[in-house]
PDB file of N, CA and C in Angstrom:
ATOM      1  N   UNK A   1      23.470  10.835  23.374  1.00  0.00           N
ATOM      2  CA  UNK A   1      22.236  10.518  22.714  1.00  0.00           C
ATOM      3  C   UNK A   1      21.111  11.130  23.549  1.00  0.00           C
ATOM      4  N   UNK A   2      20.329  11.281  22.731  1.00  0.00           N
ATOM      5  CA  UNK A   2      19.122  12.346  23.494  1.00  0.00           C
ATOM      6  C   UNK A   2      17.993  12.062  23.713  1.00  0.00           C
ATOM      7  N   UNK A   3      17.197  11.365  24.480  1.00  0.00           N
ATOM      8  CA  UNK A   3      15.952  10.307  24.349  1.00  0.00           C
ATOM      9  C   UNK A   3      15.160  11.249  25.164  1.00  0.00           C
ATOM     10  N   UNK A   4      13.468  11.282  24.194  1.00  0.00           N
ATOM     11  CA  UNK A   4      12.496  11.891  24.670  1.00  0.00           C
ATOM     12  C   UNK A   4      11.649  11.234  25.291  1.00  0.00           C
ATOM     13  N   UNK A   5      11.233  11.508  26.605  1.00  0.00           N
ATOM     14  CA  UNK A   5      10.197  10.474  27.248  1.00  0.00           C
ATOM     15  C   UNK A   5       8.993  11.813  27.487  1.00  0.00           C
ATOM     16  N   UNK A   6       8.088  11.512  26.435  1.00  0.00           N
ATOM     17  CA  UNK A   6       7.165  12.569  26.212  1.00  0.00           C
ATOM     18  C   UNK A   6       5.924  12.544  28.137  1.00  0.00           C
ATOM     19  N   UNK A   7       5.616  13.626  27.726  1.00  0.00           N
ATOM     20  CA  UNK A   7       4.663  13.846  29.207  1.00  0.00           C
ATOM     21  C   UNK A   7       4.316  15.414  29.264  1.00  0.00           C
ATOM     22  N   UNK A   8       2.834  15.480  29.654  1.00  0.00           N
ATOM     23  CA  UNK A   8       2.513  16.692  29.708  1.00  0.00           C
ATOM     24  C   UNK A   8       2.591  17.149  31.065  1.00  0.00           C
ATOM     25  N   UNK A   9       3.448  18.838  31.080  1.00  0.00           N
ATOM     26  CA  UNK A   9       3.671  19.433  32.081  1.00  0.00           C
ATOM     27  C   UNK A   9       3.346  21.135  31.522  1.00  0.00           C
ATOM     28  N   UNK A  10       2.743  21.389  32.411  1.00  0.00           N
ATOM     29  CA  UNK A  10       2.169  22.619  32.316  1.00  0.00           C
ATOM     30  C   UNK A  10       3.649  23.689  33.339  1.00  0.00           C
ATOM     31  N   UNK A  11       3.911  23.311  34.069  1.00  0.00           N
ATOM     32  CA  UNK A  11       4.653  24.271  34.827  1.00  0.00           C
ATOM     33  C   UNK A  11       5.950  23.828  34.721  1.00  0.00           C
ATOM     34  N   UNK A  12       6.453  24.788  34.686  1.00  0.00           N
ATOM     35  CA  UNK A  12       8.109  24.867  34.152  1.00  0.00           C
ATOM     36  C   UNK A  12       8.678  25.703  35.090  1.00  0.00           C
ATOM     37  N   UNK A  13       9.840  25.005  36.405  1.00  0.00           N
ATOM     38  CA  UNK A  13      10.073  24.258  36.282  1.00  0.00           C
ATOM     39  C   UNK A  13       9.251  22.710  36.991  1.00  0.00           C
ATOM     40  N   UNK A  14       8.937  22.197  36.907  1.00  0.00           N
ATOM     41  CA  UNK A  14       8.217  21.215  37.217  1.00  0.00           C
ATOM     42  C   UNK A  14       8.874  20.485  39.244  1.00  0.00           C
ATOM     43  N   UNK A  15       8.285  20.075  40.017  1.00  0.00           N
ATOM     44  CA  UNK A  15       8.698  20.048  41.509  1.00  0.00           C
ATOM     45  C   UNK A  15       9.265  18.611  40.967  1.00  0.00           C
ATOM     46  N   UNK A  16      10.241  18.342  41.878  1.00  0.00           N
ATOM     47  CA  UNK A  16      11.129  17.085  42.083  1.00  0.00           C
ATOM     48  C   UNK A  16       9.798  16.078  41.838  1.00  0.00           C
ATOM     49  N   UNK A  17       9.038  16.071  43.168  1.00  0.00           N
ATOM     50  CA  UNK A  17       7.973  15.077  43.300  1.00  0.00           C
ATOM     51  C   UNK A  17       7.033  14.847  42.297  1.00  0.00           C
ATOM     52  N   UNK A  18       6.398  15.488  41.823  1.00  0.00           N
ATOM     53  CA  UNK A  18       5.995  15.207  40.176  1.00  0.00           C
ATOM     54  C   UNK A  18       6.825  14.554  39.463  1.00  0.00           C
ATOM     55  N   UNK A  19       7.889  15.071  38.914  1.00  0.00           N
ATOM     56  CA  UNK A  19       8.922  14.386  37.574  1.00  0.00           C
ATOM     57  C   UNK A  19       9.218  13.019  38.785  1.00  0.00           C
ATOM     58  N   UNK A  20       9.570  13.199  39.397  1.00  0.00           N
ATOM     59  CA  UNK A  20       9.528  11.267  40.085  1.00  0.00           C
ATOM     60  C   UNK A  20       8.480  10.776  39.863  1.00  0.00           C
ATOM     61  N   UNK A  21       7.118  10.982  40.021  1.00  0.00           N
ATOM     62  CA  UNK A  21       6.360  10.088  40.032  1.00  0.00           C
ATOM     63  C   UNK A  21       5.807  10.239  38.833  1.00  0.00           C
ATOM     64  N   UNK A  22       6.053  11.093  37.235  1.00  0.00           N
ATOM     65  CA  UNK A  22       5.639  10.971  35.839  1.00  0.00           C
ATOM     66  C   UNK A  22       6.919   9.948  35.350  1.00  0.00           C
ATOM     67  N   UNK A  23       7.963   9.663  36.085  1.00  0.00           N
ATOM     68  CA  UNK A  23       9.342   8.925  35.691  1.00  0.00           C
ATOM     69  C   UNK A  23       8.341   7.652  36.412  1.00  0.00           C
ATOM     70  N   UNK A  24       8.134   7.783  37.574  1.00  0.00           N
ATOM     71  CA  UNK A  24       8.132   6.118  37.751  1.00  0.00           C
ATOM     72  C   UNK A  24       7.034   5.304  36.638  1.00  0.00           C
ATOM     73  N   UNK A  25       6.428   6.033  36.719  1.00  0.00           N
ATOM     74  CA  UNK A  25       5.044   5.679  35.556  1.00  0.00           C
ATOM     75  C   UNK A  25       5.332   5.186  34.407  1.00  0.00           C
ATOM     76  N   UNK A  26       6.938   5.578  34.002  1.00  0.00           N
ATOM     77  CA  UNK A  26       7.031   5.607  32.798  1.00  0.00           C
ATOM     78  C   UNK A  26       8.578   4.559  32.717  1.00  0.00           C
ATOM     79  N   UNK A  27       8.989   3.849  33.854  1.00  0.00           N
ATOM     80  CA  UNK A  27       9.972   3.776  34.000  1.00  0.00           C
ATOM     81  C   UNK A  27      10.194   2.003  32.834  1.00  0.00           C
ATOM     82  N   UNK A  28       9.371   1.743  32.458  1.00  0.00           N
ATOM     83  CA  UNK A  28       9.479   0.455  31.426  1.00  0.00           C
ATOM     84  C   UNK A  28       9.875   1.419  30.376  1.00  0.00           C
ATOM     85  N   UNK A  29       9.687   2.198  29.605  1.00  0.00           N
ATOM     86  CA  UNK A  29      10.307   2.892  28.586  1.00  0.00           C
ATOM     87  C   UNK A  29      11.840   3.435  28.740  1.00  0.00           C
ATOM     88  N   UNK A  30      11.759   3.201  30.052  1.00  0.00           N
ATOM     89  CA  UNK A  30      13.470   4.462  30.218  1.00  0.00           C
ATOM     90  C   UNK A  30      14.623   3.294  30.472  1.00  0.00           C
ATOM     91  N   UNK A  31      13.440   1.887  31.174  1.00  0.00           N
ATOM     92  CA  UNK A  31      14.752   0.774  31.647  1.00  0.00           C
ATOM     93  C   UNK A  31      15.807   0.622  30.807  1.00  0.00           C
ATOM     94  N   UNK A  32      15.420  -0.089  29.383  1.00  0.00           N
ATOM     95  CA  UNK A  32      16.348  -0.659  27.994  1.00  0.00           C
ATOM     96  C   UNK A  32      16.997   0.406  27.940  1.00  0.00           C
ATOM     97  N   UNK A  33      17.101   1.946  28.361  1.00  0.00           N
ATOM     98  CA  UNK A  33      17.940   2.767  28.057  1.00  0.00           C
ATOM     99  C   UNK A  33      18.646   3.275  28.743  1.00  0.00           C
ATOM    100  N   UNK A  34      18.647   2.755  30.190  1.00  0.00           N
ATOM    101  CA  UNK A  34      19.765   3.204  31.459  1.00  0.00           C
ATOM    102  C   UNK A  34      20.207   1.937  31.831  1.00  0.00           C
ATOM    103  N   UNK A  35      19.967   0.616  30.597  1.00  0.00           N
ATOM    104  CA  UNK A  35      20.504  -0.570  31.076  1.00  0.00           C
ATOM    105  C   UNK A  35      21.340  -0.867  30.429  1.00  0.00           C
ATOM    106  N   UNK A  36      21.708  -0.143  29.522  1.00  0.00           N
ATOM    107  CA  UNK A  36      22.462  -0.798  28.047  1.00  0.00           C
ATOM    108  C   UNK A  36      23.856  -0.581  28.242  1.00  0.00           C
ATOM    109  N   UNK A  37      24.110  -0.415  29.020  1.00  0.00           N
ATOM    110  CA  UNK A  37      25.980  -0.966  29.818  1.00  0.00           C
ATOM    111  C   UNK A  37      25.770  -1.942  29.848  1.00  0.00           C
ATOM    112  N   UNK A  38      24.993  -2.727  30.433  1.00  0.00           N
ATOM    113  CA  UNK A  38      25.280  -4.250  30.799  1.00  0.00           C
ATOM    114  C   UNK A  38      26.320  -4.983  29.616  1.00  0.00           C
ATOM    115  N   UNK A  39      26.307  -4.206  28.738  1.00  0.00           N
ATOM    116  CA  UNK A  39      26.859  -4.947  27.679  1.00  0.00           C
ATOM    117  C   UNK A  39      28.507  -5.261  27.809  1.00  0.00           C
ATOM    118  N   UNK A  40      29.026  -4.112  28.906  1.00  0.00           N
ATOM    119  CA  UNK A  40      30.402  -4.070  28.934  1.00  0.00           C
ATOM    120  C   UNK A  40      30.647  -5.189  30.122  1.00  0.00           C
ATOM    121  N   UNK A  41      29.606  -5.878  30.995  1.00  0.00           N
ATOM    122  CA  UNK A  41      29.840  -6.703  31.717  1.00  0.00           C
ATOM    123  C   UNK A  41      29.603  -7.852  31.314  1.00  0.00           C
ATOM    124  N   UNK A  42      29.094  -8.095  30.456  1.00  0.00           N
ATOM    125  CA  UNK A  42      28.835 -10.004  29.686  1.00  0.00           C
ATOM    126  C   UNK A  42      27.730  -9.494  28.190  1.00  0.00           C
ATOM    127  N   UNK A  43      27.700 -10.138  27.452  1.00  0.00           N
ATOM    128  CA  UNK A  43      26.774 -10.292  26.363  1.00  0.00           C
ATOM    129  C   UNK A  43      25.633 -11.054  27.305  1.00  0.00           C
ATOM    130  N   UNK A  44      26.139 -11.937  28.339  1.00  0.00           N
ATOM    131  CA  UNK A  44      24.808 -12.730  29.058  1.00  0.00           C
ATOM    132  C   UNK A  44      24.025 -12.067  29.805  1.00  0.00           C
ATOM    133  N   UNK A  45      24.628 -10.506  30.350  1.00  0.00           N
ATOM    134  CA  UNK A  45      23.850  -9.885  31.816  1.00  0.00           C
ATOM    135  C   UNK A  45      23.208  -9.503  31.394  1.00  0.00           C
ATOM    136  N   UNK A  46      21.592  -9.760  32.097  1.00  0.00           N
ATOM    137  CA  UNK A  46      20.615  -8.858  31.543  1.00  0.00           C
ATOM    138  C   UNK A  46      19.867  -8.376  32.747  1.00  0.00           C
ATOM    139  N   UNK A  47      19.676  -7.016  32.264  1.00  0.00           N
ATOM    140  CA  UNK A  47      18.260  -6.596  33.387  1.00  0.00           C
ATOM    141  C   UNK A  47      17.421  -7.271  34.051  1.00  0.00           C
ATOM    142  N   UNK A  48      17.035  -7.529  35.634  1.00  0.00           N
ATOM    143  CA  UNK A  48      15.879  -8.095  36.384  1.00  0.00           C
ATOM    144  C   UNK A  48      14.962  -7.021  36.173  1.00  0.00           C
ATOM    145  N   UNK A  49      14.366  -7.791  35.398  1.00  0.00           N
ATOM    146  CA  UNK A  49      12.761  -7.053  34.956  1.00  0.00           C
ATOM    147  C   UNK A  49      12.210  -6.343  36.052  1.00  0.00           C
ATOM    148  N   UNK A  50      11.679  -4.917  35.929  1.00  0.00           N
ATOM    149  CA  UNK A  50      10.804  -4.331  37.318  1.00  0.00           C
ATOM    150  C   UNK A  50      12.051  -3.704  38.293  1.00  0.00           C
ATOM    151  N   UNK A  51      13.100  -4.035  38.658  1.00  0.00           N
ATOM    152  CA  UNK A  51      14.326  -3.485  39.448  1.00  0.00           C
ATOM    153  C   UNK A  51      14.303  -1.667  39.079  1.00  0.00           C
ATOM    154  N   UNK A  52      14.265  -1.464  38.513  1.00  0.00           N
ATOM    155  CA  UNK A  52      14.779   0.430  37.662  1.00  0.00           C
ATOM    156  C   UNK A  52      13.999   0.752  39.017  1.00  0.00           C
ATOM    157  N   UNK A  53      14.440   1.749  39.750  1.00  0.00           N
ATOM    158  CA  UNK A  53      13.841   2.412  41.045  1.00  0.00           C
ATOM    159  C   UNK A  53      14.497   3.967  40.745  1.00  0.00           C
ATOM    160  N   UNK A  54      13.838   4.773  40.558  1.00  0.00           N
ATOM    161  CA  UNK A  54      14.251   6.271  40.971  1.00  0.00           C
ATOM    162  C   UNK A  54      14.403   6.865  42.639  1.00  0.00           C
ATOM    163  N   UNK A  55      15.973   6.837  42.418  1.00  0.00           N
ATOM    164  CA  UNK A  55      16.019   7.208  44.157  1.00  0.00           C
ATOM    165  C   UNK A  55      16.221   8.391  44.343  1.00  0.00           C
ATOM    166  N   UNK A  56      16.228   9.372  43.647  1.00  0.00           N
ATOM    167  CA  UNK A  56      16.483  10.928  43.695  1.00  0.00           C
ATOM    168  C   UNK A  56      16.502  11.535  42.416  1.00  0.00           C
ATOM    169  N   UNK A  57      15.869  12.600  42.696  1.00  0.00           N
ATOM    170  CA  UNK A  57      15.803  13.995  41.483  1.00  0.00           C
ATOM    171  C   UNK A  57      16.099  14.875  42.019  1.00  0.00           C
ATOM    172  N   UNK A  58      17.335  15.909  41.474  1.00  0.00           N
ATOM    173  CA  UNK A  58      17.673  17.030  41.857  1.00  0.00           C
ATOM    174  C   UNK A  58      17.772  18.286  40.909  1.00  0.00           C
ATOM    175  N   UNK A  59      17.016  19.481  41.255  1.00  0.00           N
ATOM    176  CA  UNK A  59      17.285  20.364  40.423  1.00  0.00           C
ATOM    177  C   UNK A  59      18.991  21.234  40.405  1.00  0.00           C
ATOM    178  N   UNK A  60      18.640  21.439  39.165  1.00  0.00           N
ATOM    179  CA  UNK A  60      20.372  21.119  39.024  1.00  0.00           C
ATOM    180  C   UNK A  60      20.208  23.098  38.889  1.00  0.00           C
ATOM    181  N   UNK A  61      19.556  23.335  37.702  1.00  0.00           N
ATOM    182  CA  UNK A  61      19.530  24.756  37.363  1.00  0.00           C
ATOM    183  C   UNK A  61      18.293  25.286  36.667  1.00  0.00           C
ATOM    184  N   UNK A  62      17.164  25.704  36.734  1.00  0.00           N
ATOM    185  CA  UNK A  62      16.233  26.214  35.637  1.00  0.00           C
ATOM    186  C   UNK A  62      15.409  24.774  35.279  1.00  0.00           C
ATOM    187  N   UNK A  63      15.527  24.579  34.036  1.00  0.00           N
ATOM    188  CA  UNK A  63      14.464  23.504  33.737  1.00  0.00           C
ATOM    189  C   UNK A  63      15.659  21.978  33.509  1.00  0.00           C
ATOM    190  N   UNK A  64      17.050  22.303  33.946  1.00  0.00           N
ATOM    191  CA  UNK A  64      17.685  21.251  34.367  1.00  0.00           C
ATOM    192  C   UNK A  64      17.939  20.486  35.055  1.00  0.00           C
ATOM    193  N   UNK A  65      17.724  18.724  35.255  1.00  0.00           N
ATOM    194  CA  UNK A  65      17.589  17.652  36.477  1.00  0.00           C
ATOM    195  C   UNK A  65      18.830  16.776  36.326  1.00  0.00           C
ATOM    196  N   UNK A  66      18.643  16.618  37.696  1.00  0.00           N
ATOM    197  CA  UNK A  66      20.136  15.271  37.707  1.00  0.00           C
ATOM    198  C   UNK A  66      19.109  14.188  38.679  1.00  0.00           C
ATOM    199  N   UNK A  67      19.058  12.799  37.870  1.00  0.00           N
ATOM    200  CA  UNK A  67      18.179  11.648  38.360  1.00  0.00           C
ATOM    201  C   UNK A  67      19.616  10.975  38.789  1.00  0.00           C
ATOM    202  N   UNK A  68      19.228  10.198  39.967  1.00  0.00           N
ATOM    203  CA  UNK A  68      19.998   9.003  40.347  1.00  0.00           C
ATOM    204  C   UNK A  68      18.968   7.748  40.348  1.00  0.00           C
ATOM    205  N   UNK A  69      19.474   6.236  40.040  1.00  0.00           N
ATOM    206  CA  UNK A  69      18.707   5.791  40.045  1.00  0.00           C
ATOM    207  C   UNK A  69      19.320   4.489  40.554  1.00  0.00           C
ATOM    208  N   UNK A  70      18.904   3.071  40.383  1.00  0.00           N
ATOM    209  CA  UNK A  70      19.558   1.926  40.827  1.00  0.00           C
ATOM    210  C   UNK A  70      18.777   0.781  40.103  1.00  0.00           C
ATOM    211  N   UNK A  71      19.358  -0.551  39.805  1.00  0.00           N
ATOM    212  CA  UNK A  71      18.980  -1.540  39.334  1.00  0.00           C
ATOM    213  C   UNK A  71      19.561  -3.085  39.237  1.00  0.00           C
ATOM    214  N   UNK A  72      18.993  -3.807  39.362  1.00  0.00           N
ATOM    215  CA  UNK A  72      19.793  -5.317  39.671  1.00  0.00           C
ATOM    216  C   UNK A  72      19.852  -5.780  38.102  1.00  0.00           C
ATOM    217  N   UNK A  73      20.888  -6.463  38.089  1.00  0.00           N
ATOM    218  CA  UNK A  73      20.830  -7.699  37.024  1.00  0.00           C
ATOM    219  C   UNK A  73      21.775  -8.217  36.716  1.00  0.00           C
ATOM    220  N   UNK A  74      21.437  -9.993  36.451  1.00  0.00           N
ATOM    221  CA  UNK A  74      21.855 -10.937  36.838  1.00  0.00           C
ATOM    222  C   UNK A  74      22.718 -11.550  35.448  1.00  0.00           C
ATOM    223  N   UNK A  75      23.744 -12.096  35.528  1.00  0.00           N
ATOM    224  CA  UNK A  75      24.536 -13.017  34.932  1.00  0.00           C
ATOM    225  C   UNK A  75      24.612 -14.445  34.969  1.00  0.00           C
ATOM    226  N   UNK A  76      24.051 -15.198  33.747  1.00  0.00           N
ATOM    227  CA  UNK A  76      24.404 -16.885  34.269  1.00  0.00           C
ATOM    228  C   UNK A  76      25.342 -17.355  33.140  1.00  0.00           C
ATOM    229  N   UNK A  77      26.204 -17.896  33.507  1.00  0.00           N
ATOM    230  CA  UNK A  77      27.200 -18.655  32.164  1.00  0.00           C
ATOM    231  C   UNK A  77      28.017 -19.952  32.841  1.00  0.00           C
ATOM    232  N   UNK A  78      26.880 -21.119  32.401  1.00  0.00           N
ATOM    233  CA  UNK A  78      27.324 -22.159  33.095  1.00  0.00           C
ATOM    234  C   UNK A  78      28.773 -22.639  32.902  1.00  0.00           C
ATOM    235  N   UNK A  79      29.155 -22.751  31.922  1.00  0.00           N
ATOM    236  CA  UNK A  79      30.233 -23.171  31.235  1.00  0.00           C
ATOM    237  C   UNK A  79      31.257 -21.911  32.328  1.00  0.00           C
ATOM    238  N   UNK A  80      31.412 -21.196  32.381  1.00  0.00           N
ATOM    239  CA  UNK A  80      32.173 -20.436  33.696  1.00  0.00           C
ATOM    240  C   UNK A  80      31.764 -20.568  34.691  1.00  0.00           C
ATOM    241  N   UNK A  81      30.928 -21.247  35.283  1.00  0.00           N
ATOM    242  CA  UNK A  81      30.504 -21.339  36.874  1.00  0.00           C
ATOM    243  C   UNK A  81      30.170 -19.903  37.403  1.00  0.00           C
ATOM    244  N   UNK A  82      29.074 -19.371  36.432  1.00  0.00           N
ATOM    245  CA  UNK A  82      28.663 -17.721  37.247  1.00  0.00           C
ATOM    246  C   UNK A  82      27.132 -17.968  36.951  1.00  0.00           C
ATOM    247  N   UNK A  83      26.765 -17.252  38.435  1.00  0.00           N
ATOM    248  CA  UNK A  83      25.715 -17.314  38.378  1.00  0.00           C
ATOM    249  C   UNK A  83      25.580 -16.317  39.591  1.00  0.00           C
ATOM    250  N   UNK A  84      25.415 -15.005  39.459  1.00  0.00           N
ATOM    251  CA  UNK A  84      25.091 -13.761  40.278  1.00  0.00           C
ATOM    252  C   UNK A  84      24.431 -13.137  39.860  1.00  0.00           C
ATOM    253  N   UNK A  85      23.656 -12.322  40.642  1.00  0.00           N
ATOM    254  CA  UNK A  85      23.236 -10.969  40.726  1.00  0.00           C
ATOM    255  C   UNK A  85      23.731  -9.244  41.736  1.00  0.00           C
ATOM    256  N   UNK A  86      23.633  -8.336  41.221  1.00  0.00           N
ATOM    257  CA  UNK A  86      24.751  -7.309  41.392  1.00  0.00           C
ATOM    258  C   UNK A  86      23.220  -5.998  40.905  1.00  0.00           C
ATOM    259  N   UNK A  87      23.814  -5.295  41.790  1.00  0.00           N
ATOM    260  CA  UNK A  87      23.084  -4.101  41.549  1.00  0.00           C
ATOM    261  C   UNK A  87      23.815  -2.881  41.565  1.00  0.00           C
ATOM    262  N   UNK A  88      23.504  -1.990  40.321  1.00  0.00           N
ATOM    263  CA  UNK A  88      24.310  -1.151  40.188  1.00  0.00           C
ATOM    264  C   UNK A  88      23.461   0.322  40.357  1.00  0.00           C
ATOM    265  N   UNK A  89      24.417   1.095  40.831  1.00  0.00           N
ATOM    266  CA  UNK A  89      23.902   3.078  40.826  1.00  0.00           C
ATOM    267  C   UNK A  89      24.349   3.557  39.577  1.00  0.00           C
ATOM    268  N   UNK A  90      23.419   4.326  39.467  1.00  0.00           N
ATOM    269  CA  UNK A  90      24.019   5.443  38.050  1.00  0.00           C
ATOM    270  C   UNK A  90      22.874   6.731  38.262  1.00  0.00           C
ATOM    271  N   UNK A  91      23.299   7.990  37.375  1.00  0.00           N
ATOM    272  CA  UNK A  91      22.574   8.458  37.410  1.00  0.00           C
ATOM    273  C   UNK A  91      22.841   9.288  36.046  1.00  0.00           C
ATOM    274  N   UNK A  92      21.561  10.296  35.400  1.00  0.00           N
ATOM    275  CA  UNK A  92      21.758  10.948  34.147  1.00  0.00           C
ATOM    276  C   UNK A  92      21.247  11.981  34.779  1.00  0.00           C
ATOM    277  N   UNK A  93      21.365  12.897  33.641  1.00  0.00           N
ATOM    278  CA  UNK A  93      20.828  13.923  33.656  1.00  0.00           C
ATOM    279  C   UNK A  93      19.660  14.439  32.641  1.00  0.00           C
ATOM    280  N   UNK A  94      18.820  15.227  32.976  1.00  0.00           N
ATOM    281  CA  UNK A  94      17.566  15.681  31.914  1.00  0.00           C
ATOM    282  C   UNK A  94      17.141  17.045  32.063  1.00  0.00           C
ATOM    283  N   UNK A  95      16.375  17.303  30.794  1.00  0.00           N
ATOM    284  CA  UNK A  95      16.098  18.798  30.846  1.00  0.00           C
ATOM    285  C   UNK A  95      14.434  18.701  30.272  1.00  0.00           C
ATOM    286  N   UNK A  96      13.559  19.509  31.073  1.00  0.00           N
ATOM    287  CA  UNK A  96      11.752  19.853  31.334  1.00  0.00           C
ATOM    288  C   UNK A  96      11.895  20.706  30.077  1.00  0.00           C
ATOM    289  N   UNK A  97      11.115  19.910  28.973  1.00  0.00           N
ATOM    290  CA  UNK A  97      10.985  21.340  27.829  1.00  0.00           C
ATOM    291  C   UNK A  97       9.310  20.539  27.487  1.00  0.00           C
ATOM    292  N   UNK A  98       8.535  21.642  26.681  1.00  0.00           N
ATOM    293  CA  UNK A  98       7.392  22.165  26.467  1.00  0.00           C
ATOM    294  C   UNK A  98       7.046  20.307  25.765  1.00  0.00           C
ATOM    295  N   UNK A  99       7.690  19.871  25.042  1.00  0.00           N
ATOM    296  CA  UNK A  99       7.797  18.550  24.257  1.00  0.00           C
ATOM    297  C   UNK A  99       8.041  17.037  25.368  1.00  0.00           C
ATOM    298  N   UNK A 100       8.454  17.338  26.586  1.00  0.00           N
ATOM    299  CA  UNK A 100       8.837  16.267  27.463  1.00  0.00           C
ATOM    300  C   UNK A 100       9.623  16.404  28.171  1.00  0.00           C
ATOM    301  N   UNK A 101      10.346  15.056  28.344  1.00  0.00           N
ATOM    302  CA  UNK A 101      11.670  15.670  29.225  1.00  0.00           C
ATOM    303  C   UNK A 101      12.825  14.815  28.540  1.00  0.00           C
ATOM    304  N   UNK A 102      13.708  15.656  28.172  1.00  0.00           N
ATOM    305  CA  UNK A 102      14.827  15.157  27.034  1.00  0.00           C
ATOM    306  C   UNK A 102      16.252  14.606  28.191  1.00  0.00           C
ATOM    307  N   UNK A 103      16.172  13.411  27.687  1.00  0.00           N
ATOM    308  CA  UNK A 103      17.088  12.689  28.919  1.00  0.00           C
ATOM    309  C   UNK A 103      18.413  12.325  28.504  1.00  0.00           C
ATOM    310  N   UNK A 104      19.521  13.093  28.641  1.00  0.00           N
ATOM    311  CA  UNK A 104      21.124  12.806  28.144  1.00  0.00           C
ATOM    312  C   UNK A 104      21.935  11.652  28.304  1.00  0.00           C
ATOM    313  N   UNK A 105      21.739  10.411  27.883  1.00  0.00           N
ATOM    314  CA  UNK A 105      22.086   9.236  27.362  1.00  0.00           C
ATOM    315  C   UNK A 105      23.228   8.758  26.837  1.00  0.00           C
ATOM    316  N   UNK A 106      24.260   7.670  27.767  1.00  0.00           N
ATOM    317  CA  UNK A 106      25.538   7.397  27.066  1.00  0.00           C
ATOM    318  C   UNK A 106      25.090   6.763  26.053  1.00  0.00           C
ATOM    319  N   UNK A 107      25.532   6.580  24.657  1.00  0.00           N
ATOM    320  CA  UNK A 107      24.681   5.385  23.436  1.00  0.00           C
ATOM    321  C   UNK A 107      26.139   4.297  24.314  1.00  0.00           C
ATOM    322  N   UNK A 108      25.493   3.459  24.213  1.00  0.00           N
ATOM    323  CA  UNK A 108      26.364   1.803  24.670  1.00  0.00           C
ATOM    324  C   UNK A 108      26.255   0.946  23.661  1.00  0.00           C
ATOM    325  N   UNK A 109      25.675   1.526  22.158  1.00  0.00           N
ATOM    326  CA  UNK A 109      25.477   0.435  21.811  1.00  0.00           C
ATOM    327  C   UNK A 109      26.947   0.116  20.533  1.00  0.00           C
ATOM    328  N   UNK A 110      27.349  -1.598  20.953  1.00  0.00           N
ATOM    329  CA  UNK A 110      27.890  -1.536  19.942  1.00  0.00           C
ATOM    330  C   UNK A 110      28.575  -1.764  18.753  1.00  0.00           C
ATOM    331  N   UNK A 111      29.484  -1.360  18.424  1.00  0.00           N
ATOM    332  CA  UNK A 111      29.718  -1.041  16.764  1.00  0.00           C
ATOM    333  C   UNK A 111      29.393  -2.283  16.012  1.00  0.00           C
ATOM    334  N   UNK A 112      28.876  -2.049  14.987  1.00  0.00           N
ATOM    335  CA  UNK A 112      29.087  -3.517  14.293  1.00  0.00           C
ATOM    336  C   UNK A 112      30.411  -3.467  13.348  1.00  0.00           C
ATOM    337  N   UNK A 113      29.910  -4.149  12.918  1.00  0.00           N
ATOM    338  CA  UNK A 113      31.231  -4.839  11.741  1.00  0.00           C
ATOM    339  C   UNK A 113      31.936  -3.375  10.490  1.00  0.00           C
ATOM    340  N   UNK A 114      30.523  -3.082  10.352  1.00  0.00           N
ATOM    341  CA  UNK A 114      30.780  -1.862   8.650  1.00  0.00           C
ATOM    342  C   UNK A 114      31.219  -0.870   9.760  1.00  0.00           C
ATOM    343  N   UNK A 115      31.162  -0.718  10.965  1.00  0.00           N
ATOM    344  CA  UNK A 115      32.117   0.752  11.771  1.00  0.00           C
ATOM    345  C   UNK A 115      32.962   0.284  11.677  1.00  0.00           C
ATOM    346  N   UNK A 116      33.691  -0.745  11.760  1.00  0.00           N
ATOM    347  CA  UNK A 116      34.976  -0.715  11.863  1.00  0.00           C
ATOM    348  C   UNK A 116      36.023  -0.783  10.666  1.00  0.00           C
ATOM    349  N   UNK A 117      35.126  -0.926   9.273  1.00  0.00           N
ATOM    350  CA  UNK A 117      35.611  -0.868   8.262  1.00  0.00           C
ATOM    351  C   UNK A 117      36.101   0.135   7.929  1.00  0.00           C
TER     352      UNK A 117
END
């Protein structure tokens, strides 16, 4: 899945340190979409709000990036006696075009009922 996180950039390819700090700016739009695994660990885990931290941008090739990033979030399900928090690494990849920066996205979301029909 291909998610645009629009932003104006004049220079192509754009320096690490810029696209980090137009990402951190923007990083409430990108959370719900580098969080949406949680789903394979509980229907209950959800994102600690504010956690999404960009810990590296690397140019990969041309106007191509590889982000690493990190984030906490927590699980409670009394009825099982859980109650943690866990922080996980991941990272995607993105590409600097004239429109934004187009960010390559596992979709996690899932199927309902009529897919499986």
């Amino acid at each position: 899945m291909h998610i645009t996180l629009a932003c104006p950039l004049k220079t192509q390819p754009a320096s690490t340190d810029l696209l980090k700090s137009i990402i951190n700016e923007k990083r409430a739009e990108l959370a719900p979409l580098l969080t949406s695994e949680l789903r394979y660990y509980s229907e209950n885990a959800r994102y600690v709000e504010g956690s999404l931290e960009i810990l590296d941008i690397q140019n990969v090739s041309g106007p191509d990036y590889s982000m690493s990033y990190r984030y906490q979030w927590h699980i409670f399900n009394a009825c099982l006696d859980i109650n943690t928090q866990e922080t996980v690494n991941g990272s995607v990849r993105f590409t600097q075009l004239p429109q934004g920066l187009i960010f390559d996205i596992i979709d996690n979301t899932p199927p309902s009922p009529a897919d499986e029909l």
